[in-house]
PDBML (XML) file of the C-alpha atoms, coordinates in Angstrom:
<?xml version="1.0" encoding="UTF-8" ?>
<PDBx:datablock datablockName="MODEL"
   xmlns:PDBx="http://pdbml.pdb.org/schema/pdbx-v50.xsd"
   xmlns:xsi="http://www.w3.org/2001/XMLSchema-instance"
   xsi:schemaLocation="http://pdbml.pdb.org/schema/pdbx-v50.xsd pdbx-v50.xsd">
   <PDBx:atom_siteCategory>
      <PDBx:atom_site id="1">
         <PDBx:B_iso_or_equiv>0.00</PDBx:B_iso_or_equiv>
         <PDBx:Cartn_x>0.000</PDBx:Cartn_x>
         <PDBx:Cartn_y>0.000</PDBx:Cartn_y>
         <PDBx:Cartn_z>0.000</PDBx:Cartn_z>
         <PDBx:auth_asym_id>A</PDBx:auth_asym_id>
         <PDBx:auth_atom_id>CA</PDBx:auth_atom_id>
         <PDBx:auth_comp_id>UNK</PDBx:auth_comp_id>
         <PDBx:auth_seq_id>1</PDBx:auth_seq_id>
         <PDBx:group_PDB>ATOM</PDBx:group_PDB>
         <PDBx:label_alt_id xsi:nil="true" />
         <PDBx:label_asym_id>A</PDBx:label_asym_id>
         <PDBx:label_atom_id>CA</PDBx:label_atom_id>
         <PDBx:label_comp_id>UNK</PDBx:label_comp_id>
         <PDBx:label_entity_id>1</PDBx:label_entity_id>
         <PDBx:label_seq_id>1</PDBx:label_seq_id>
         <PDBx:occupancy>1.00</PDBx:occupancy>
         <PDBx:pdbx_PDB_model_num>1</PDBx:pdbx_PDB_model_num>
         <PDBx:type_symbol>C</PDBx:type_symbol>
      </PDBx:atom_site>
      <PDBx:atom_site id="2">
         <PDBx:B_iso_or_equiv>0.00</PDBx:B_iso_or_equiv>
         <PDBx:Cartn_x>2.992</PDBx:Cartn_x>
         <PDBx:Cartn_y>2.547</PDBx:Cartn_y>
         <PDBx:Cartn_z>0.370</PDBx:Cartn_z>
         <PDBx:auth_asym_id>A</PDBx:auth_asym_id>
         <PDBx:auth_atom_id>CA</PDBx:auth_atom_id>
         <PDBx:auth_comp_id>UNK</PDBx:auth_comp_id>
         <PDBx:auth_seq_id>2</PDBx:auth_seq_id>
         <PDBx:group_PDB>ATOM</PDBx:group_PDB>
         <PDBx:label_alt_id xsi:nil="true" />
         <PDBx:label_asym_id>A</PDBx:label_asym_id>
         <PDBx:label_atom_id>CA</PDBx:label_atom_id>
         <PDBx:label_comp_id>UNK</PDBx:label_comp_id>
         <PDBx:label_entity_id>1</PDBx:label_entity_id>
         <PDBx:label_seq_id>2</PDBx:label_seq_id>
         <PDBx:occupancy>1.00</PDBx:occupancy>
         <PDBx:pdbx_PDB_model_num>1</PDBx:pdbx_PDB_model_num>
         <PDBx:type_symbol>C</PDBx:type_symbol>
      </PDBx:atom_site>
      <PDBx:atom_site id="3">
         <PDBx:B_iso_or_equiv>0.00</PDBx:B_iso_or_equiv>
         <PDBx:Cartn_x>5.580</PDBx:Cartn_x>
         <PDBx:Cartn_y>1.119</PDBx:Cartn_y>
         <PDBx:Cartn_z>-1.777</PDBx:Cartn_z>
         <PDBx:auth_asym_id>A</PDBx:auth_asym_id>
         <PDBx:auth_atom_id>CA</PDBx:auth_atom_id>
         <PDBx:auth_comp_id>UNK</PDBx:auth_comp_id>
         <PDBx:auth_seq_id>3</PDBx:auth_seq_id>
         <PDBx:group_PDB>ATOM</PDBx:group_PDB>
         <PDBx:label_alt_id xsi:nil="true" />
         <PDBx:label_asym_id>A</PDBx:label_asym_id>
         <PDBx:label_atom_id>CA</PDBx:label_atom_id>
         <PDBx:label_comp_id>UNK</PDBx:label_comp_id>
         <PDBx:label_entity_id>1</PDBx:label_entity_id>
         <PDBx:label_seq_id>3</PDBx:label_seq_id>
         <PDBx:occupancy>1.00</PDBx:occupancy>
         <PDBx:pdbx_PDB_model_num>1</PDBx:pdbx_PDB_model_num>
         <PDBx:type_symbol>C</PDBx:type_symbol>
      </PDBx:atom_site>
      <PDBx:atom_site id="4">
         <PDBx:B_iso_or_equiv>0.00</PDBx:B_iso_or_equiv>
         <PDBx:Cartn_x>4.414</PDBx:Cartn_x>
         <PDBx:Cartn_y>3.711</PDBx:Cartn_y>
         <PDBx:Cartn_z>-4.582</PDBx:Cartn_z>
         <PDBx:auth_asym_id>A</PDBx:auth_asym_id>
         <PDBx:auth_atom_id>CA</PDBx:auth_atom_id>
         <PDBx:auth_comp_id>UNK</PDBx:auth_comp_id>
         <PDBx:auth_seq_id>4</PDBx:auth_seq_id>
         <PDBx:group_PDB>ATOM</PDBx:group_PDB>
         <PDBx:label_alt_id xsi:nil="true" />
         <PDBx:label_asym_id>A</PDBx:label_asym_id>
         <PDBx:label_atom_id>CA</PDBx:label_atom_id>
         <PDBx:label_comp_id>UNK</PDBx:label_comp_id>
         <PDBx:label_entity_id>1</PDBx:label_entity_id>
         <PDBx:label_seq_id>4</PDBx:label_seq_id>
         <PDBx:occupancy>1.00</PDBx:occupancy>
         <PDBx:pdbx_PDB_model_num>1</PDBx:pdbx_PDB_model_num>
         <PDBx:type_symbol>C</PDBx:type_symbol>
      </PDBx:atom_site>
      <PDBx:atom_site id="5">
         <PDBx:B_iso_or_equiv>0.00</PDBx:B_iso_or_equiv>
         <PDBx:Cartn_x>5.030</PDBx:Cartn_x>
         <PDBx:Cartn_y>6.614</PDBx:Cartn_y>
         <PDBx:Cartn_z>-2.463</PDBx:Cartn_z>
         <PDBx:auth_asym_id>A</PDBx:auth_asym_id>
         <PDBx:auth_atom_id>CA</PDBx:auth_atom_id>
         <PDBx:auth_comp_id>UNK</PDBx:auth_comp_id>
         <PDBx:auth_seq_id>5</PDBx:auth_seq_id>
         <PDBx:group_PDB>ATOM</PDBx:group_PDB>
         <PDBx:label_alt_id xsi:nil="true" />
         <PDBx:label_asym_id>A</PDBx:label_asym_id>
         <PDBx:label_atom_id>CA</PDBx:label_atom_id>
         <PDBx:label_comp_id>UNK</PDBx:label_comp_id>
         <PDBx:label_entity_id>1</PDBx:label_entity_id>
         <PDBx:label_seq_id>5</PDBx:label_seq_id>
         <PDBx:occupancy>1.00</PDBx:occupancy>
         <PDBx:pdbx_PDB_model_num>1</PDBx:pdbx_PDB_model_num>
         <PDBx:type_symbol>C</PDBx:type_symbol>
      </PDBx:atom_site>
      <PDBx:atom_site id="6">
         <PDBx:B_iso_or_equiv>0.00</PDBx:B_iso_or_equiv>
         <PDBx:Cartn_x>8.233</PDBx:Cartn_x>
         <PDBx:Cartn_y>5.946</PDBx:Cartn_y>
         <PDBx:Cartn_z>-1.300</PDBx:Cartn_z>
         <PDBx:auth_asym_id>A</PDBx:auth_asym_id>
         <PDBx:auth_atom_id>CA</PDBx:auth_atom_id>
         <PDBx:auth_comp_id>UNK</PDBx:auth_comp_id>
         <PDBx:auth_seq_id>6</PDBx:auth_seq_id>
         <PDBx:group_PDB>ATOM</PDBx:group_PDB>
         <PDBx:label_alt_id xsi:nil="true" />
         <PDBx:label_asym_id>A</PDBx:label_asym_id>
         <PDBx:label_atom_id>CA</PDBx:label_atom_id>
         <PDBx:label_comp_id>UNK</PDBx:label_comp_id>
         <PDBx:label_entity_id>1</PDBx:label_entity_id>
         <PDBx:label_seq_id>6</PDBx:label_seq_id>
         <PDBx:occupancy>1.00</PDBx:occupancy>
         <PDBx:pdbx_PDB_model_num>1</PDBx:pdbx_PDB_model_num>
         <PDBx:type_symbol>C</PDBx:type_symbol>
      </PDBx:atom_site>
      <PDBx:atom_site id="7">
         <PDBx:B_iso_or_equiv>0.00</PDBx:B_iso_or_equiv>
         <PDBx:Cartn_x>9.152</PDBx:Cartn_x>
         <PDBx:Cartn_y>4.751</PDBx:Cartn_y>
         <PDBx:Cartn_z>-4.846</PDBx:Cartn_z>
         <PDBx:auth_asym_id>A</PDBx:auth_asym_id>
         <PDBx:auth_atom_id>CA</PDBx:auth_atom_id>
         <PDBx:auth_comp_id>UNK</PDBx:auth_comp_id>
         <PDBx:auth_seq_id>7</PDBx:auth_seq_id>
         <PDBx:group_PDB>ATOM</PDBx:group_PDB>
         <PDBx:label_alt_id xsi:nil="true" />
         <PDBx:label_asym_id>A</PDBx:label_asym_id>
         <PDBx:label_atom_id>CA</PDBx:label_atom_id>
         <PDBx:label_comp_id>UNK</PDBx:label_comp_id>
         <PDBx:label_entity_id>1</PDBx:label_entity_id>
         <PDBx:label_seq_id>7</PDBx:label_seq_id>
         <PDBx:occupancy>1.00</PDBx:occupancy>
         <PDBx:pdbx_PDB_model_num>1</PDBx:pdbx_PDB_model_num>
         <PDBx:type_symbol>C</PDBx:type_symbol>
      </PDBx:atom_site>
      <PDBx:atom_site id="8">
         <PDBx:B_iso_or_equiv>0.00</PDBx:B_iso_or_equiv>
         <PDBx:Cartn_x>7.812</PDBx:Cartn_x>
         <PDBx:Cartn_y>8.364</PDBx:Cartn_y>
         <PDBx:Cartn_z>-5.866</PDBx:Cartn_z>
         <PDBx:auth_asym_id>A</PDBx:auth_asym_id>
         <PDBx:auth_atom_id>CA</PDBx:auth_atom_id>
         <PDBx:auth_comp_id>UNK</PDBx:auth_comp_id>
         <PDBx:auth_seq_id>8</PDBx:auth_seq_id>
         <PDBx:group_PDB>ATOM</PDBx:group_PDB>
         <PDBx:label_alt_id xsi:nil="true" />
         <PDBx:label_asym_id>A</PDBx:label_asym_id>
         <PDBx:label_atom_id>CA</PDBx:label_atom_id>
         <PDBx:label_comp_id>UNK</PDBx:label_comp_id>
         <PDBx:label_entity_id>1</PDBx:label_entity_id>
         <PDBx:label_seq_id>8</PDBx:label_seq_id>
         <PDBx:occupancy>1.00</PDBx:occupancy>
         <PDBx:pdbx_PDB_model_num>1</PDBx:pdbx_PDB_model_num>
         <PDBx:type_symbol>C</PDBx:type_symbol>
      </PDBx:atom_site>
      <PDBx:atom_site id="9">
         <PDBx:B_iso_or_equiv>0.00</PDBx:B_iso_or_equiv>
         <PDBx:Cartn_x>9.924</PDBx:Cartn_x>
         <PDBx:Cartn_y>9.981</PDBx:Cartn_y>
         <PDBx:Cartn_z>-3.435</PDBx:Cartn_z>
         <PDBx:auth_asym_id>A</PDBx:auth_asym_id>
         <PDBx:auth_atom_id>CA</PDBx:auth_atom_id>
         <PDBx:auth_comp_id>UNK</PDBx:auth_comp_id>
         <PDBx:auth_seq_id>9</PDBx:auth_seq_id>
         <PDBx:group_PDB>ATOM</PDBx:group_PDB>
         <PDBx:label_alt_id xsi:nil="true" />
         <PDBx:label_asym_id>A</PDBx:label_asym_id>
         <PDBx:label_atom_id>CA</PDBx:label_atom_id>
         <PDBx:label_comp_id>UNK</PDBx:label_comp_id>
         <PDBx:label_entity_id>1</PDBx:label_entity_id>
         <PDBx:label_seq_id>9</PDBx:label_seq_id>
         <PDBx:occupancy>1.00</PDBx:occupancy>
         <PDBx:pdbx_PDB_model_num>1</PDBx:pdbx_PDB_model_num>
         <PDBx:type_symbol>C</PDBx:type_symbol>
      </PDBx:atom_site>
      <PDBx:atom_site id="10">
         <PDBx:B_iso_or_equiv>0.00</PDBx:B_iso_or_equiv>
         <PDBx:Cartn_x>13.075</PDBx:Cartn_x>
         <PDBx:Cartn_y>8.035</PDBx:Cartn_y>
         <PDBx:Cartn_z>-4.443</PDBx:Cartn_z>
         <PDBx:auth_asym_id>A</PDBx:auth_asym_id>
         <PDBx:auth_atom_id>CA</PDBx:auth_atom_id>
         <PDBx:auth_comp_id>UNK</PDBx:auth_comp_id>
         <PDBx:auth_seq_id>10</PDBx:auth_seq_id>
         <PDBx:group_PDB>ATOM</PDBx:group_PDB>
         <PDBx:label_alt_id xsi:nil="true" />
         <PDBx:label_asym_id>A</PDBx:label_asym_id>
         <PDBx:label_atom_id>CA</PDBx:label_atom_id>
         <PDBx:label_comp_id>UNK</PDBx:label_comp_id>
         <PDBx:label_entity_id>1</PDBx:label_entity_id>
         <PDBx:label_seq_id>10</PDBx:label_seq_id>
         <PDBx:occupancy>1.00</PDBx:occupancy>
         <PDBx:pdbx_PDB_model_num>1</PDBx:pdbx_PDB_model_num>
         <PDBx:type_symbol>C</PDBx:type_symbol>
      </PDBx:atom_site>
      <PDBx:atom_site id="11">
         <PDBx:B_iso_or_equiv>0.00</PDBx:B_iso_or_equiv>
         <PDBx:Cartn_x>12.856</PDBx:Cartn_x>
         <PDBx:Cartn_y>8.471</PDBx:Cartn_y>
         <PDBx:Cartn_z>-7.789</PDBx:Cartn_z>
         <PDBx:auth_asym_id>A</PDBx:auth_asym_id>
         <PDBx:auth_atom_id>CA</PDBx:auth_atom_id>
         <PDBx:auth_comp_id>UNK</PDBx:auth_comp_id>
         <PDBx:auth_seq_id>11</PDBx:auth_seq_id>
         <PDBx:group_PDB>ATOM</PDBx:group_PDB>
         <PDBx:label_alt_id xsi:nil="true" />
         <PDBx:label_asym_id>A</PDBx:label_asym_id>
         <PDBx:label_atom_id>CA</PDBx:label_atom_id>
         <PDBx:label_comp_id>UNK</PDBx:label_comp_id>
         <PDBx:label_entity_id>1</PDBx:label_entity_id>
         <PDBx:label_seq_id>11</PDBx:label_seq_id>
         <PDBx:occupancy>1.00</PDBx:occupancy>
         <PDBx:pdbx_PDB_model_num>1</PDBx:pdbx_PDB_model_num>
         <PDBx:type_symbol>C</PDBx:type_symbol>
      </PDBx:atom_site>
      <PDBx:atom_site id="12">
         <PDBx:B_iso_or_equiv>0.00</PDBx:B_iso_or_equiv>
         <PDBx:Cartn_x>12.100</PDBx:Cartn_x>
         <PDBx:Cartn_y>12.539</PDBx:Cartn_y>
         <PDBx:Cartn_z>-7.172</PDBx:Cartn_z>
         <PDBx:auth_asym_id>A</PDBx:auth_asym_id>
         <PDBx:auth_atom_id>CA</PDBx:auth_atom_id>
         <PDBx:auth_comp_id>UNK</PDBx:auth_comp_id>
         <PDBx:auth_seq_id>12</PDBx:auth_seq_id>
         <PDBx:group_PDB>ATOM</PDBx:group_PDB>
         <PDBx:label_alt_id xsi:nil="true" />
         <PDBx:label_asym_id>A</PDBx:label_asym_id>
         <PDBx:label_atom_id>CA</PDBx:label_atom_id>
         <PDBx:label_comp_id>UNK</PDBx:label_comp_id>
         <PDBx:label_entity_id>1</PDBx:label_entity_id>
         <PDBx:label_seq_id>12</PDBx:label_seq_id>
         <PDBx:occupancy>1.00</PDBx:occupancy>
         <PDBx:pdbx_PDB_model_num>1</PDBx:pdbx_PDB_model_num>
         <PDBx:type_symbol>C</PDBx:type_symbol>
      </PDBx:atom_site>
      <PDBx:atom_site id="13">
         <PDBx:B_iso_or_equiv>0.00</PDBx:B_iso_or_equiv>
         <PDBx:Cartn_x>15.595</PDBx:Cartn_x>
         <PDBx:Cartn_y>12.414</PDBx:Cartn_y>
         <PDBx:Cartn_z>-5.307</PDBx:Cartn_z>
         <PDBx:auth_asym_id>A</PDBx:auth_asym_id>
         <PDBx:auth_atom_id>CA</PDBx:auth_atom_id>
         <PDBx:auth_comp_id>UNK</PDBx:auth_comp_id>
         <PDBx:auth_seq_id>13</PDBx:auth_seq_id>
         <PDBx:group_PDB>ATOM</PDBx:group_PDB>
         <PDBx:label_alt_id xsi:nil="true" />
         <PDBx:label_asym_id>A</PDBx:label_asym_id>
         <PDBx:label_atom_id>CA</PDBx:label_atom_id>
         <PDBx:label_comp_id>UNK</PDBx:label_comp_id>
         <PDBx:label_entity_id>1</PDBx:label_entity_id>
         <PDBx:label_seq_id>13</PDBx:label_seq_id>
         <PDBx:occupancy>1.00</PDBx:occupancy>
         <PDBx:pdbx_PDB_model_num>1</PDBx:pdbx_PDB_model_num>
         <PDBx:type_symbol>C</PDBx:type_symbol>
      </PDBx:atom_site>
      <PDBx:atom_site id="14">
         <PDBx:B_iso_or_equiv>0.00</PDBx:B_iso_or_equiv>
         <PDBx:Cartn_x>17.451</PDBx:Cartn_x>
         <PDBx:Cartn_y>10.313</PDBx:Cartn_y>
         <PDBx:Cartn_z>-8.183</PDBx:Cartn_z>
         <PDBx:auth_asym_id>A</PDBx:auth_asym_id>
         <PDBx:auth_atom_id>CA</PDBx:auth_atom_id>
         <PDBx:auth_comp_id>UNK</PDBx:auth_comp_id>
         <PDBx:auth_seq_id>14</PDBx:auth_seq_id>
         <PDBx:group_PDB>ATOM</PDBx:group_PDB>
         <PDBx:label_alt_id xsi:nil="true" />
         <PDBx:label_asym_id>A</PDBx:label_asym_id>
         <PDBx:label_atom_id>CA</PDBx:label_atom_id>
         <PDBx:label_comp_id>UNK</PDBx:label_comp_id>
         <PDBx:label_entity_id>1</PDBx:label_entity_id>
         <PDBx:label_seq_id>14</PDBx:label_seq_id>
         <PDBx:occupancy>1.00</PDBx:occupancy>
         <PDBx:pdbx_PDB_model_num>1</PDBx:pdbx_PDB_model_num>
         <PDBx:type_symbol>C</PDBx:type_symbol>
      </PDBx:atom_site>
      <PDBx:atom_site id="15">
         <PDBx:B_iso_or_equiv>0.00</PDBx:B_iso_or_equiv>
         <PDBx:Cartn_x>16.028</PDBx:Cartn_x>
         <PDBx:Cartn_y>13.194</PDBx:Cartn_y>
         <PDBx:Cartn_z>-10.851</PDBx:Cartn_z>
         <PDBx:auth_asym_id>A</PDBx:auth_asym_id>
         <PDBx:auth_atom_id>CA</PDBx:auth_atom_id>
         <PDBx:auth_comp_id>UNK</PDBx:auth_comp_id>
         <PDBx:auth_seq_id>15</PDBx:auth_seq_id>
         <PDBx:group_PDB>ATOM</PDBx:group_PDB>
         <PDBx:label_alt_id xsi:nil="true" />
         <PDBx:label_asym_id>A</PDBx:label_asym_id>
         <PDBx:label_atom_id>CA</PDBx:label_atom_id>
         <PDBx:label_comp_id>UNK</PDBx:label_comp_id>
         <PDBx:label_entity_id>1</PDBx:label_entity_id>
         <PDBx:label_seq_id>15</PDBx:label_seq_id>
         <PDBx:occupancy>1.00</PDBx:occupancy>
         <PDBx:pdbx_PDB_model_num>1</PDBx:pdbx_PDB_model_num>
         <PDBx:type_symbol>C</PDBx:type_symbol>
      </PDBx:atom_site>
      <PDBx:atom_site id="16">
         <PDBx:B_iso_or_equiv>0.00</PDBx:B_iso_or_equiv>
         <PDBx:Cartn_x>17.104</PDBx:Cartn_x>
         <PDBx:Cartn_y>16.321</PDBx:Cartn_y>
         <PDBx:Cartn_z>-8.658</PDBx:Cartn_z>
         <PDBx:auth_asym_id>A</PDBx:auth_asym_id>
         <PDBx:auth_atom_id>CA</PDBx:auth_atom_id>
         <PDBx:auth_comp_id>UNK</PDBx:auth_comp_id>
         <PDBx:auth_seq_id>16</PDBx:auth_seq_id>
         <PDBx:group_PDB>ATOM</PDBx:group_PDB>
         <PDBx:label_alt_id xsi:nil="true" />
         <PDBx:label_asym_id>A</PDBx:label_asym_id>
         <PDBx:label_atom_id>CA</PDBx:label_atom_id>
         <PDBx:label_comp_id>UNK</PDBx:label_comp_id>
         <PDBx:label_entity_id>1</PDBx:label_entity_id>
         <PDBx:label_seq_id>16</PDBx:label_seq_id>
         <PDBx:occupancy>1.00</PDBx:occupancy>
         <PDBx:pdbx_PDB_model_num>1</PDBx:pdbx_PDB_model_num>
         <PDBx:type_symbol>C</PDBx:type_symbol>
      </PDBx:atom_site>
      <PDBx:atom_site id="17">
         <PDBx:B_iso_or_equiv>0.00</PDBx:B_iso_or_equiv>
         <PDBx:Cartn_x>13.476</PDBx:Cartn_x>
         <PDBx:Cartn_y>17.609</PDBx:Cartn_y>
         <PDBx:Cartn_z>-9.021</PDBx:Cartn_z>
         <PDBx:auth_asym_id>A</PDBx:auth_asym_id>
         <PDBx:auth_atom_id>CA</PDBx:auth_atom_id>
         <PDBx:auth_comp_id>UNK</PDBx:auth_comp_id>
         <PDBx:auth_seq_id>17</PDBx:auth_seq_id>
         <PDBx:group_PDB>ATOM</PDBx:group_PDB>
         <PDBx:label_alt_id xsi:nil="true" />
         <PDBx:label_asym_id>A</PDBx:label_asym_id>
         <PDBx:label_atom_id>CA</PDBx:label_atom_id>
         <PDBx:label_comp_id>UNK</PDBx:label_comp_id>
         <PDBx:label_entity_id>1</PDBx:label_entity_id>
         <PDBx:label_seq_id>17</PDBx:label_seq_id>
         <PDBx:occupancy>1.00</PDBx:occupancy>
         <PDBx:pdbx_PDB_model_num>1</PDBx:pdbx_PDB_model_num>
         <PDBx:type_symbol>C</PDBx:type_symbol>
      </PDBx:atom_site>
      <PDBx:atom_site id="18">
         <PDBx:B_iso_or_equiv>0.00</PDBx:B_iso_or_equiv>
         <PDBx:Cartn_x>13.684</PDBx:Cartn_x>
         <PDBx:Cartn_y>17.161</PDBx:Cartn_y>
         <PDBx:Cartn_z>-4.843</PDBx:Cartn_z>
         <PDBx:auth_asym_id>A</PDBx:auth_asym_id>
         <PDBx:auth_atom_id>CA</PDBx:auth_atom_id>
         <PDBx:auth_comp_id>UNK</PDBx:auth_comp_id>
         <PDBx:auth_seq_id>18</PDBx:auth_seq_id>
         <PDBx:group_PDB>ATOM</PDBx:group_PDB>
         <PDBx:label_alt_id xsi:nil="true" />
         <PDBx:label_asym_id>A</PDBx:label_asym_id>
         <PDBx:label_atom_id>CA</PDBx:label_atom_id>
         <PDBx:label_comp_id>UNK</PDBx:label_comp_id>
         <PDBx:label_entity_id>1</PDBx:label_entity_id>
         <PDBx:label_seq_id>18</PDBx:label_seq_id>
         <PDBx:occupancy>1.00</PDBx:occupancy>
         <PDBx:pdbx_PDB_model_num>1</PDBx:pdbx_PDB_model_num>
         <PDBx:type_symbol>C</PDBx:type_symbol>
      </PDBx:atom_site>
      <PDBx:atom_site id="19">
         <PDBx:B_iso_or_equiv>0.00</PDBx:B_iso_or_equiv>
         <PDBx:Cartn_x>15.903</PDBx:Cartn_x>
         <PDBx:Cartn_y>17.191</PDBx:Cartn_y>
         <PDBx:Cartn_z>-2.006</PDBx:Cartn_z>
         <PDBx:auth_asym_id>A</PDBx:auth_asym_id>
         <PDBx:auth_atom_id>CA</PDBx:auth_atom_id>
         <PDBx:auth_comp_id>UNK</PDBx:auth_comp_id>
         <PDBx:auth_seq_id>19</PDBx:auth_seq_id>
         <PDBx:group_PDB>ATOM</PDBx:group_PDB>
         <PDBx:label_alt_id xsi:nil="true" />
         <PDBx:label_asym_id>A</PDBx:label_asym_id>
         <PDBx:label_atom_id>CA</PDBx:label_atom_id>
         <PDBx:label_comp_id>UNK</PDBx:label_comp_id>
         <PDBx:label_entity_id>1</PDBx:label_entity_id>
         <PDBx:label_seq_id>19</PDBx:label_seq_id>
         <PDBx:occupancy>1.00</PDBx:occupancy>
         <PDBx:pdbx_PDB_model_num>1</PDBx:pdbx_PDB_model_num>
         <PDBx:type_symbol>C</PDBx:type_symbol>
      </PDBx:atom_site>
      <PDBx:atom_site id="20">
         <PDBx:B_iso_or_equiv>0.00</PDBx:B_iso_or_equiv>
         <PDBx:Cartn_x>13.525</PDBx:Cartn_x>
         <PDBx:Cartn_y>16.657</PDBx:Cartn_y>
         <PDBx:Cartn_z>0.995</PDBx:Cartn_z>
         <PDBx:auth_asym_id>A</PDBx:auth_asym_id>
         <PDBx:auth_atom_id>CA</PDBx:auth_atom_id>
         <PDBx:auth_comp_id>UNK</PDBx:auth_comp_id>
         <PDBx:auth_seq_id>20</PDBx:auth_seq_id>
         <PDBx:group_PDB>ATOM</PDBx:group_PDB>
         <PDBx:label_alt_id xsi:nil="true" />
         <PDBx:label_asym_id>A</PDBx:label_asym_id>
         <PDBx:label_atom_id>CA</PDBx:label_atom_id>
         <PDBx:label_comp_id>UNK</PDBx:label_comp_id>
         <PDBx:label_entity_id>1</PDBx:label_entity_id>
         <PDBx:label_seq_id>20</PDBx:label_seq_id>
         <PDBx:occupancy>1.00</PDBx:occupancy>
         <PDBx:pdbx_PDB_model_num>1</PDBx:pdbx_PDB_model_num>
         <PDBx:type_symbol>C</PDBx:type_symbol>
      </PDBx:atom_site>
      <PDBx:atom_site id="21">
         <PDBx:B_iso_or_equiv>0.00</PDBx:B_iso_or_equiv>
         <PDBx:Cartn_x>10.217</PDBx:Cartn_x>
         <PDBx:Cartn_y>14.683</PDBx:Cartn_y>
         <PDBx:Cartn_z>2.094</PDBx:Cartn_z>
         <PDBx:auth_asym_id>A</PDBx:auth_asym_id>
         <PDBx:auth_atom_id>CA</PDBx:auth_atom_id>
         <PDBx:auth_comp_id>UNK</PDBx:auth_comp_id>
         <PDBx:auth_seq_id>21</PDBx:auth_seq_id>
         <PDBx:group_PDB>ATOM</PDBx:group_PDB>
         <PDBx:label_alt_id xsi:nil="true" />
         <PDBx:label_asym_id>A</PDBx:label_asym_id>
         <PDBx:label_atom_id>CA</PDBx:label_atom_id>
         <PDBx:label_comp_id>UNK</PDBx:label_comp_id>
         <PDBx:label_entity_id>1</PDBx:label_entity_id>
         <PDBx:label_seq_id>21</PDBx:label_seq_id>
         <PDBx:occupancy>1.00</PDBx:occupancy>
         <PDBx:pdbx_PDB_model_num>1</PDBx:pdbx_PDB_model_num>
         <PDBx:type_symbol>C</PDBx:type_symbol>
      </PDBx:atom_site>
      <PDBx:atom_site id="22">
         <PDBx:B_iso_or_equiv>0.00</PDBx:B_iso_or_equiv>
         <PDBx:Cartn_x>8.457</PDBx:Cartn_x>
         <PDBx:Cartn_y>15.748</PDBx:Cartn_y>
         <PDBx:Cartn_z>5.152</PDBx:Cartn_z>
         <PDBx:auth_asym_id>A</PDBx:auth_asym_id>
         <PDBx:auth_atom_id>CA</PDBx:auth_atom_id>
         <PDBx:auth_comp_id>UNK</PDBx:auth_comp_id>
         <PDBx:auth_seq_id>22</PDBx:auth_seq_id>
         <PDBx:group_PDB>ATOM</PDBx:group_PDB>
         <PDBx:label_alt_id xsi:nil="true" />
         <PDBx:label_asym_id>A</PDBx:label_asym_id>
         <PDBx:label_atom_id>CA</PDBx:label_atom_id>
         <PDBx:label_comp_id>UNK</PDBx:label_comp_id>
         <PDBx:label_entity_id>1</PDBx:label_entity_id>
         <PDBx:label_seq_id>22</PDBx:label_seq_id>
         <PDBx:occupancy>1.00</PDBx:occupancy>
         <PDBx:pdbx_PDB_model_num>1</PDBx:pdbx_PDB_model_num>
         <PDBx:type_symbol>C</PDBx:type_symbol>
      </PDBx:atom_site>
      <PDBx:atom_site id="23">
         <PDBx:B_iso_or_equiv>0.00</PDBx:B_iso_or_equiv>
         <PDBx:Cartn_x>5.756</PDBx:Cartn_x>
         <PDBx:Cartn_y>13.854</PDBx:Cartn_y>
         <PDBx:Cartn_z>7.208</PDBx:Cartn_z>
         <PDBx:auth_asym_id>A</PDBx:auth_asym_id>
         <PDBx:auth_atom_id>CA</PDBx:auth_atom_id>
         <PDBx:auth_comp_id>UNK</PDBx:auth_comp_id>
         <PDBx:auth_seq_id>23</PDBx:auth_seq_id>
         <PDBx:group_PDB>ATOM</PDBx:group_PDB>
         <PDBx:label_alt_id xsi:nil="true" />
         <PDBx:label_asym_id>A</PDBx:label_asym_id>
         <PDBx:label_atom_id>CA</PDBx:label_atom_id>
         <PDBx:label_comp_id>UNK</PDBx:label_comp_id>
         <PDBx:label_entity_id>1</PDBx:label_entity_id>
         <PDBx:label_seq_id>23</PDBx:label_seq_id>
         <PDBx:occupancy>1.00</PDBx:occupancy>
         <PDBx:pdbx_PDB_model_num>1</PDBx:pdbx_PDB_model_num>
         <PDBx:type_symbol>C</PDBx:type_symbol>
      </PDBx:atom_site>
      <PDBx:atom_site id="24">
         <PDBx:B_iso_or_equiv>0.00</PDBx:B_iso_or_equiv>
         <PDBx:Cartn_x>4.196</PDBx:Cartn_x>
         <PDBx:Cartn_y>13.145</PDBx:Cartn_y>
         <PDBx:Cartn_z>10.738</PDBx:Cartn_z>
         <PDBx:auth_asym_id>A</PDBx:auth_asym_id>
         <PDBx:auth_atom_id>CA</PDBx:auth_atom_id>
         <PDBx:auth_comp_id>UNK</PDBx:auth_comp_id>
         <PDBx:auth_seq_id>24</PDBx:auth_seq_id>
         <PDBx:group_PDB>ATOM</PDBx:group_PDB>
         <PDBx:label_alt_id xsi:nil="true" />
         <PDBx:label_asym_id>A</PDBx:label_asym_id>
         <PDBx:label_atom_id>CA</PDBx:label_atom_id>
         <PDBx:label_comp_id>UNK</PDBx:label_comp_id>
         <PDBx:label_entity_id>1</PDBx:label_entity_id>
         <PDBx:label_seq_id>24</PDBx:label_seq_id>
         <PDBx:occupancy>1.00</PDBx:occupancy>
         <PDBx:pdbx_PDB_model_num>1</PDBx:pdbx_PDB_model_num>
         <PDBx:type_symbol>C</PDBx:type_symbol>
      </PDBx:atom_site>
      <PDBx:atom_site id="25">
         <PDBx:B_iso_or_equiv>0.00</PDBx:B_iso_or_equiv>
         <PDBx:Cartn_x>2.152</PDBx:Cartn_x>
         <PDBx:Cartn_y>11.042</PDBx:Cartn_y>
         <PDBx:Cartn_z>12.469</PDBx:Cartn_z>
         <PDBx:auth_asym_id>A</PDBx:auth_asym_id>
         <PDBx:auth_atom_id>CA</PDBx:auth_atom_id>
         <PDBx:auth_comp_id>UNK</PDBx:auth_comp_id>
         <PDBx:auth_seq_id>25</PDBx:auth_seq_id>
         <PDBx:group_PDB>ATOM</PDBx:group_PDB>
         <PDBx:label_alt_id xsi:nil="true" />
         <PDBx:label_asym_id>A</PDBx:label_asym_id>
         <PDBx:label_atom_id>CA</PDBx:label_atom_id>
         <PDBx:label_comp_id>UNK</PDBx:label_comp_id>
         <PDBx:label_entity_id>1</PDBx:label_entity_id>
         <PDBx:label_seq_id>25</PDBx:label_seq_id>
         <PDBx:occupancy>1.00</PDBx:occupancy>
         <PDBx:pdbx_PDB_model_num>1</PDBx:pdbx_PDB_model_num>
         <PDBx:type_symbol>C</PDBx:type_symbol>
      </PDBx:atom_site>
   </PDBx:atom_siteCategory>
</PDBx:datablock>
């Protein structure tokens, strides 16, 4: 179920279009 968003997040990284990824809970 969450395997897409931290792919998403990864792959964001890997590009350069993002450096950071902020949650809480």
């Amino acid at each position: 179920e969450s395997v897409d968003a931290v792919m998403r997040i990864i792959e964001a990284f890997r590009t350069g279009r993002k450096d950071t990824a902020v949650f809480w809970l």
